[in-house]
Protein backbone atom coordinates (compact mmCIF):
# COMPACT_ATOMS: atom_id res chain seq x y z
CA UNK A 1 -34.51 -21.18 -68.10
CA UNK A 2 -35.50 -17.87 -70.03
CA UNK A 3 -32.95 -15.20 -70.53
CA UNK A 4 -33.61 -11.85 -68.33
CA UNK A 5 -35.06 -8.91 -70.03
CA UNK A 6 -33.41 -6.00 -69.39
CA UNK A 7 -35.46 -4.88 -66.99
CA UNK A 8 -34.69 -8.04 -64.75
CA UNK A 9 -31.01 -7.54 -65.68
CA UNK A 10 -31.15 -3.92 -63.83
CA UNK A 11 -33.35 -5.34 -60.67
CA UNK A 12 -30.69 -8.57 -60.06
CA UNK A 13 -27.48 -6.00 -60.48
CA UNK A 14 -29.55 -3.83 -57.98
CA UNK A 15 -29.94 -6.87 -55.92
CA UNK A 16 -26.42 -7.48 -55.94
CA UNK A 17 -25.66 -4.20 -55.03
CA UNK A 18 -27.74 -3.33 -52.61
CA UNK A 19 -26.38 -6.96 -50.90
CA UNK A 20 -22.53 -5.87 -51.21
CA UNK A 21 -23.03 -2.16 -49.69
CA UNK A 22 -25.10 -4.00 -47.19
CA UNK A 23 -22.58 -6.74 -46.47
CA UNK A 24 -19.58 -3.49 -46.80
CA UNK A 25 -21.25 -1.87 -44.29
CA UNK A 26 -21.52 -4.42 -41.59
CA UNK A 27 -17.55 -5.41 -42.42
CA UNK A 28 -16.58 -1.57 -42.21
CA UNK A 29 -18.97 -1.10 -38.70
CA UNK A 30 -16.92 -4.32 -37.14
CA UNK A 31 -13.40 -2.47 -38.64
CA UNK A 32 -14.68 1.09 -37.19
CA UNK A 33 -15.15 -0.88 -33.11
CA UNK A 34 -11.43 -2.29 -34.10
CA UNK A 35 -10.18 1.07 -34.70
CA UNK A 36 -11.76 2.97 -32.09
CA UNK A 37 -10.81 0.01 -29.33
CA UNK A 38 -7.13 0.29 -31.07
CA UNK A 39 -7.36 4.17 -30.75
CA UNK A 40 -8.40 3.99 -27.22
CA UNK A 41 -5.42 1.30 -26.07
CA UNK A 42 -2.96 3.50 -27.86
CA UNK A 43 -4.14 5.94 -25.89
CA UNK A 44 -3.63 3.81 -22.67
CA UNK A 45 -0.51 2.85 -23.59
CA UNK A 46 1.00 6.42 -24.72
CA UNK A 47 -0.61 7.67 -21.43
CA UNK A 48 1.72 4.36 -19.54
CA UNK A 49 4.45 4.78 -21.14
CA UNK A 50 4.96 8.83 -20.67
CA UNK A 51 3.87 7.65 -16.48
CA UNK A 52 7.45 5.37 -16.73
CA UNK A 53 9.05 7.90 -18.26
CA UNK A 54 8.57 10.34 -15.66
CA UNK A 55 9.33 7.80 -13.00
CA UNK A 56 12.57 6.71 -14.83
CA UNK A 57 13.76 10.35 -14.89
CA UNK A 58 13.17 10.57 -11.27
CA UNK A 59 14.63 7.35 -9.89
CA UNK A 60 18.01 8.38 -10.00
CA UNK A 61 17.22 11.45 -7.23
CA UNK A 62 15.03 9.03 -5.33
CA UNK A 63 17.89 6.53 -5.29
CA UNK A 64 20.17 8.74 -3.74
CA UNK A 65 17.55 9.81 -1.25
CA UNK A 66 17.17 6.31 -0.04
CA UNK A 67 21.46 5.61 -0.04
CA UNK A 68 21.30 9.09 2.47
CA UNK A 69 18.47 7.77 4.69
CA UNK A 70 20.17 4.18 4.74
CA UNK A 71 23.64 6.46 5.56
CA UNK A 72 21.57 7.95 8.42
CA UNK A 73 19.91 4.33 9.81
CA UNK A 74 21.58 3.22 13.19
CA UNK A 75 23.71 0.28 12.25
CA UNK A 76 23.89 -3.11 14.19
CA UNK A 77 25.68 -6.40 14.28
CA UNK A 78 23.44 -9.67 12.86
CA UNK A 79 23.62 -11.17 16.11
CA UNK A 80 22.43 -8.59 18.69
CA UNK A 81 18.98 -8.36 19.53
CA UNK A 82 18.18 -4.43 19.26
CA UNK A 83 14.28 -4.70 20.87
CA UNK A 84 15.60 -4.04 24.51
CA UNK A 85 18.15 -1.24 23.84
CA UNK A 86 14.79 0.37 21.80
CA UNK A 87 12.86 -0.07 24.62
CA UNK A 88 15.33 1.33 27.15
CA UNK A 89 15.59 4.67 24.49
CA UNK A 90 11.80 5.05 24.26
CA UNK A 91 11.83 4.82 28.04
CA UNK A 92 13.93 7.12 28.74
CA UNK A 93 13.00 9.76 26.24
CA UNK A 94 9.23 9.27 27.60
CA UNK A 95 11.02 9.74 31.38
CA UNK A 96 13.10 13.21 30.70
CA UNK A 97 10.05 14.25 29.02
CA UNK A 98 7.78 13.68 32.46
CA UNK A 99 5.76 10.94 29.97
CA UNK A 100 5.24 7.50 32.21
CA UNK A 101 4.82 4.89 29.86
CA UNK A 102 2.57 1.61 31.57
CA UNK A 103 3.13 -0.89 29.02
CA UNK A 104 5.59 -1.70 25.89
CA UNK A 105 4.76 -4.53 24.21
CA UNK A 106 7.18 -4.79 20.96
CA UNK A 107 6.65 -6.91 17.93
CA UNK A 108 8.56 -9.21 16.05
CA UNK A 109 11.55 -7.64 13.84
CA UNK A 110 10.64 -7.39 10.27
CA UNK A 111 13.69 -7.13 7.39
CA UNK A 112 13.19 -5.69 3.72
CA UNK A 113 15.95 -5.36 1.39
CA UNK A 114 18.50 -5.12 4.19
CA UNK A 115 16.36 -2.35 6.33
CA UNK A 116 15.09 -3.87 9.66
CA UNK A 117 12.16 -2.68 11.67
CA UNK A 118 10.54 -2.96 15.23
CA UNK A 119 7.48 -1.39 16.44
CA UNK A 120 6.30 -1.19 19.91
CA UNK A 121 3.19 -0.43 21.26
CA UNK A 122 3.11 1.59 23.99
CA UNK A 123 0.49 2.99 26.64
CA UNK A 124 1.20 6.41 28.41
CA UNK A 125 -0.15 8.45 30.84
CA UNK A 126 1.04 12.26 31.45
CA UNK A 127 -0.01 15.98 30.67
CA UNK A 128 -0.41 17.61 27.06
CA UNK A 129 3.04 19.14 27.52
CA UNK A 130 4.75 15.97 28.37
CA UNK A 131 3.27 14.21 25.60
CA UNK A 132 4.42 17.56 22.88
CA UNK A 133 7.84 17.33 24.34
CA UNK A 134 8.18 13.37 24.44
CA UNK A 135 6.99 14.02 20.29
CA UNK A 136 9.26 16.24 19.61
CA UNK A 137 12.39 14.27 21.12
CA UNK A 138 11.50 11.13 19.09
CA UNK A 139 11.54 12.93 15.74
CA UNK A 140 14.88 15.15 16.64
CA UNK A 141 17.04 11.20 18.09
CA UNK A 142 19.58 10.11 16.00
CA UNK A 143 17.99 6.87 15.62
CA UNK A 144 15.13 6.34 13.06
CA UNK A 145 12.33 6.60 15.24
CA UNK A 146 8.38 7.28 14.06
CA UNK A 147 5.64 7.59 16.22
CA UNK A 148 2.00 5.62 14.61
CA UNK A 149 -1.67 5.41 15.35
CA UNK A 150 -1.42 8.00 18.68
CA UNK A 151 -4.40 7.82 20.81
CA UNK A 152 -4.76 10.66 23.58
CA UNK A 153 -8.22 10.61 26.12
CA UNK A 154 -8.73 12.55 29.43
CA UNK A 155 -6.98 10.09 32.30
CA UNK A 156 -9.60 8.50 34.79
CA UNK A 157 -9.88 10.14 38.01
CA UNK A 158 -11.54 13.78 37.09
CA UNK A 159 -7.54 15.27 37.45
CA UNK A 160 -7.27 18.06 35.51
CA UNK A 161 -4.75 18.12 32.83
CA UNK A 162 -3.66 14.49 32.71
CA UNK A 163 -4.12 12.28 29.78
CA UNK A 164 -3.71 8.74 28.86
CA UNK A 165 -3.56 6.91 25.35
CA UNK A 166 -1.34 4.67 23.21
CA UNK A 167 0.92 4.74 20.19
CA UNK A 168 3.15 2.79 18.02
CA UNK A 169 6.75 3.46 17.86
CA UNK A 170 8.48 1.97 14.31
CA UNK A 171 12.49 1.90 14.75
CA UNK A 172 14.50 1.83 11.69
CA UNK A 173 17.85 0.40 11.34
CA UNK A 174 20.32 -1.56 9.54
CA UNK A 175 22.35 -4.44 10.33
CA UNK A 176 25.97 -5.41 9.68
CA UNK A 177 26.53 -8.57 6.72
CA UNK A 178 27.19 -11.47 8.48
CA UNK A 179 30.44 -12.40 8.78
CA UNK A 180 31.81 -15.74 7.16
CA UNK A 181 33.09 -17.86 9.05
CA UNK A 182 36.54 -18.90 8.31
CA UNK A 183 37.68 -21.69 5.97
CA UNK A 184 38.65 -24.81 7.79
CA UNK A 185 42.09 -25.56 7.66
């Protein structure tokens, strides 16, 4: 093997370092996607964590929110099944009203963290103003009451002024612990 002229000495180190800036480039364009896919996740993540901050600051308010609804909730013994004295209420706050509800069909009770629920599905027949007053009572009772999914059509029979429709009533409430019972002796 000959020695390289100078000339050949200046071509190979040209070689060579063309190759490395080459081979630098393609390491700093994999590095640049890293950063800017690190960039964006910080971003993400600053963007998260200022979202639970916010929601941390307000828990405390919401917290006592919920203790002062939960104060307000009708309270009940474990034992006692509450669906009939709901449907006697809603019946006779649709009666007063001059509301005639044809069928109440309730559901099964359904408990969350210690808050209990019922809704009933009713079907009703009566005039506009019944149906406005018969609203208005179940938001102002003292027990937790929420009207869903109302339904109003013109009543069969061409009589002017009566309706007919459905809606679901949700009843909040609360229940008593259970007591223990007592250690035997």
């Amino acid at each position: 093997m000959r020695p390289l002229n100078a000339r050949e000495s200046w071509l190979a180190l040209g070689a060579a370092a063309v190759l490395l800036g080459a081979w630098g480039w393609v390491l700093a364009e994999r590095r640049s996607e890293e950063w800017r896919d690190l960039g964006e996740r910080r971003d993400v993540l600053a963007g998260q964590r200022e979202l639970a901050r916010r929601t941390i600051e307000r828990r405390d308010p919401a917290e006592a929110r919920l203790d002062e609804l939960r104060a307000r909730l009708p309270n009940h013994p474990p034992d006692r099944d509450v669906t009939a004295e709901l449907l006697r209420a809603i019946e006779a706050l649709a009666e007063r009203r001059g509301l005639m509800l044809t069928r109440r069909e309730p559901e099964r009770e359904r408990a969350v963290d210690g808050l209990f629920e019922v809704s009933i599905h009713c079907t009703w027949e009566g005039t506009l103003d019944a149906l406005v007053a018969f609203l208005y009572a179940v938001q102002t009772h003292e027990a937790m009451l929420d009207i869903q999914q109302l339904t109003a059509s013109p009543a069969p029979g061409g009589q002017p002024g009566r309706l007919r429709g459905g809606f679901t009533v949700d009843a909040a409430y609360t229940r008593d612990a259970p007591r223990e019972a007592p250690p035997p002796r």
